[in-house]
Structure formats: C-alpha cells, structure tokens
Protein backbone atom coordinates (compact mmCIF):
# COMPACT_ATOMS: atom_id res chain seq x y z
CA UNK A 1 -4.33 64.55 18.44
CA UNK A 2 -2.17 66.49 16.35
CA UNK A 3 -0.35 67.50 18.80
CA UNK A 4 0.77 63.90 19.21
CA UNK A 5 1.33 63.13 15.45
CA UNK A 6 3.25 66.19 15.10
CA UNK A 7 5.85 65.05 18.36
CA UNK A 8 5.58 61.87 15.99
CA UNK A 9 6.87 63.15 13.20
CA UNK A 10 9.19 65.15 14.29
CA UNK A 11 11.68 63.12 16.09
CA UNK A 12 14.54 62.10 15.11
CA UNK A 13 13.72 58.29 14.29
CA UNK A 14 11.29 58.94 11.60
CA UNK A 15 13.49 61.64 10.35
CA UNK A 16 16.14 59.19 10.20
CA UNK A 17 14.20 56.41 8.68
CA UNK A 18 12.92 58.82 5.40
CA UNK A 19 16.16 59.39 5.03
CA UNK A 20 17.53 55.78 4.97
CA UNK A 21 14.46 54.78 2.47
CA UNK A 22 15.56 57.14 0.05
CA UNK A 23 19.75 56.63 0.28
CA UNK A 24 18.66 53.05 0.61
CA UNK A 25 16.01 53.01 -2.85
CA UNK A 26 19.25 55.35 -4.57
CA UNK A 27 22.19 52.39 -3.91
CA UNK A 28 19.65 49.80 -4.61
CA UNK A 29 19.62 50.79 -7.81
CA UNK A 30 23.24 51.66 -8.50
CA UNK A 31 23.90 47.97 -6.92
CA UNK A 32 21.30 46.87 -9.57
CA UNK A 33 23.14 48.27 -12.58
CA UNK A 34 26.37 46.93 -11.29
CA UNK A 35 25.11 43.59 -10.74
CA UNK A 36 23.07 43.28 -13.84
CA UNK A 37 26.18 45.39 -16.25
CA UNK A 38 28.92 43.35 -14.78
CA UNK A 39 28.02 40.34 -12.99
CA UNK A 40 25.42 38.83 -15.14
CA UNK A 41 27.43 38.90 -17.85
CA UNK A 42 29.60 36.84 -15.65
CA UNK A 43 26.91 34.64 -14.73
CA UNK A 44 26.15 33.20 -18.27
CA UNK A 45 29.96 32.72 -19.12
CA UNK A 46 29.77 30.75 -15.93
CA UNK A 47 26.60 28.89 -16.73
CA UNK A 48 26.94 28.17 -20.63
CA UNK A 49 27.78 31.22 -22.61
CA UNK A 50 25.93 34.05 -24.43
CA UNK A 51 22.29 35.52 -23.68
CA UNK A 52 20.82 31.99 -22.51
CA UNK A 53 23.42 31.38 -20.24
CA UNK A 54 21.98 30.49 -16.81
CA UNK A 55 18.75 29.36 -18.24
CA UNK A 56 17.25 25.51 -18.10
CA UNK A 57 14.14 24.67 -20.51
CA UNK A 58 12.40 22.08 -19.02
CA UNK A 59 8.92 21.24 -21.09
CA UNK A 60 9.26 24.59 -22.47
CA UNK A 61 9.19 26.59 -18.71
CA UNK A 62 12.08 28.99 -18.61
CA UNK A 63 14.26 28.45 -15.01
CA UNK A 64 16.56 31.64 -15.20
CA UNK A 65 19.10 30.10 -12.66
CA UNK A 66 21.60 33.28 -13.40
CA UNK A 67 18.84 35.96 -12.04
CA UNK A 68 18.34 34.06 -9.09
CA UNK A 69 22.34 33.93 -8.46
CA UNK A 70 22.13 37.76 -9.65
CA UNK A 71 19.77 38.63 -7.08
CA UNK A 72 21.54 37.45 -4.45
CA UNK A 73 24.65 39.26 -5.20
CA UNK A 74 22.42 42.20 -5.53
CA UNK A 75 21.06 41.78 -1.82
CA UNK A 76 24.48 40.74 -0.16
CA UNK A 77 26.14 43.88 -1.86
CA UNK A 78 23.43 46.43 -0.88
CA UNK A 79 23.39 44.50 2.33
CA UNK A 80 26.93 45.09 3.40
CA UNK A 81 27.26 48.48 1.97
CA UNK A 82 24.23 49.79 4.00
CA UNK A 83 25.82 47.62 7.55
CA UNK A 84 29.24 48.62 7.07
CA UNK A 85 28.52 52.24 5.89
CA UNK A 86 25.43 53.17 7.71
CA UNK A 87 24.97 50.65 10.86
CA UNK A 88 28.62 49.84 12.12
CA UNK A 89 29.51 53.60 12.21
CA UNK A 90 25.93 54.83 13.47
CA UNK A 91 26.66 52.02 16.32
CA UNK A 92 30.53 53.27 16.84
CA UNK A 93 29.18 56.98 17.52
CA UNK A 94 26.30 55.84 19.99
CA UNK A 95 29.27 53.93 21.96
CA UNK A 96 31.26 56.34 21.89
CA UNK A 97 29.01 59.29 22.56
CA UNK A 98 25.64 58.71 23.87
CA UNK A 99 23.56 56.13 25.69
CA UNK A 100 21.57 53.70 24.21
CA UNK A 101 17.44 54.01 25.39
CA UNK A 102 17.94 50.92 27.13
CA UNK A 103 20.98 52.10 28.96
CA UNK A 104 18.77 55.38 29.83
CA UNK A 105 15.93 53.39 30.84
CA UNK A 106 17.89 50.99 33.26
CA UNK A 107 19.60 54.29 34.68
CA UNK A 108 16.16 55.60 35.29
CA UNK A 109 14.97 52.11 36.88
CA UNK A 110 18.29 52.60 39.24
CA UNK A 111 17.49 55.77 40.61
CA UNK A 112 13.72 54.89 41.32
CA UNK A 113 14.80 51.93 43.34
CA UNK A 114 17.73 53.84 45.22
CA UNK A 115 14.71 56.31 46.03
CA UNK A 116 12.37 53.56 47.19
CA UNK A 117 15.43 51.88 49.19
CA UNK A 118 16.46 55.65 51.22
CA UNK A 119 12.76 56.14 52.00
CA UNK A 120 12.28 52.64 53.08
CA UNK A 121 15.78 53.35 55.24
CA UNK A 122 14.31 56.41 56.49
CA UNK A 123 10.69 55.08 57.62
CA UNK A 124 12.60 52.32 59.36
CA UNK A 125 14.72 54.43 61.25
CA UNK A 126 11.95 56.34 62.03
C-alpha cells in the first residue's frame, strides 16, 4: 500500500499540480490587487462616481454591481495569464518533443494488433 501511494506521489503529475496551486494562489492575488487598485476605481467612475459607485439600494439591500464586474476581470486576467503562460507553451513543448499518453497508448494498441495479425498469418500458413 505504500508502495503504491508513494509511485503516487511521486510522479510527475502531482508534482506538477502542487506546483501550479501555489504559482496559481501567488498571481491570484497579484491579479487581485491589480484589479481591486486600478480597475475598481475605474468601475465607480464608470458607474456613478466616488466610493458608492457601482452600488444600487433597492429597499435598503446593497447590489455591488462594480464587484461583480471586478470579479470578472479578476478571473479573465488570471485566466489568460495562466493559458497563455503556462498551458499554450506546456502544449507547444509536448508537440514538439514528446508524445501525448494517448498517442503512446494508440502506438501500444498498434503493435498488439500487428502481433495478433503476424500470428494469425502464421497459424494460417501453417
């Protein structure tokens, strides 16, 4: 059993994956900062000015329209930073350099059935 969790732990996916929580948990907050600093600001100009701006009272409920805008700035920045830093050039190098499980497995599924077809060949000839 530990033998198991320890092939677990060490391969390269979940080594990967730790280390894309914590870059990813790092920019997430930078992004935040940013987006908070700079574009909320932005947002109440946009939306009516000052502290308030982005905000509807209705029967004395707050709806904070300019946090909901922020947030989705927030995700579509930390969103493209971690695809076009991260994914596009982790794809790029597996292209270029190695093949993909599923290219590995069909390679493997290949060479069975050439196997299967040269000893069905051979019985027949037999």
């Amino acid at each position: 059993m530990l033998k198991g969790f320890r092939d677990f732990i060490t391969r390269g996916n979940v080594i990967d994956l730790a280390v894309a929580v914590v870059i990813g948990g790092a920019f997430t907050a930078l992004v935040a900062v940013f987006t908070r600093s700079l574009i909320q600001p932005m947002i109440n100009l946009a939306m009516g000015g000052g502290v308030d701006g982005g905000k509807v009272v209705v029967n004395g409920q707050v709806f904070d329209f300019g946090a909901i805008v922020n947030g989705a700035i927030t995700f579509l920045i930390t969103a493209a930073v971690v695809y076009f830093v991260f994914v596009l050039p982790m794809n790029k190098y597996k292209e270029r350099f190695g093949k993909t499980e599923a290219e590995e497995e069909v390679a493997e599924e290949v060479q069975l059935l050439r196997e299967i077809r040269d000893s069905l060949a051979a019985g027949k000839s037999d």
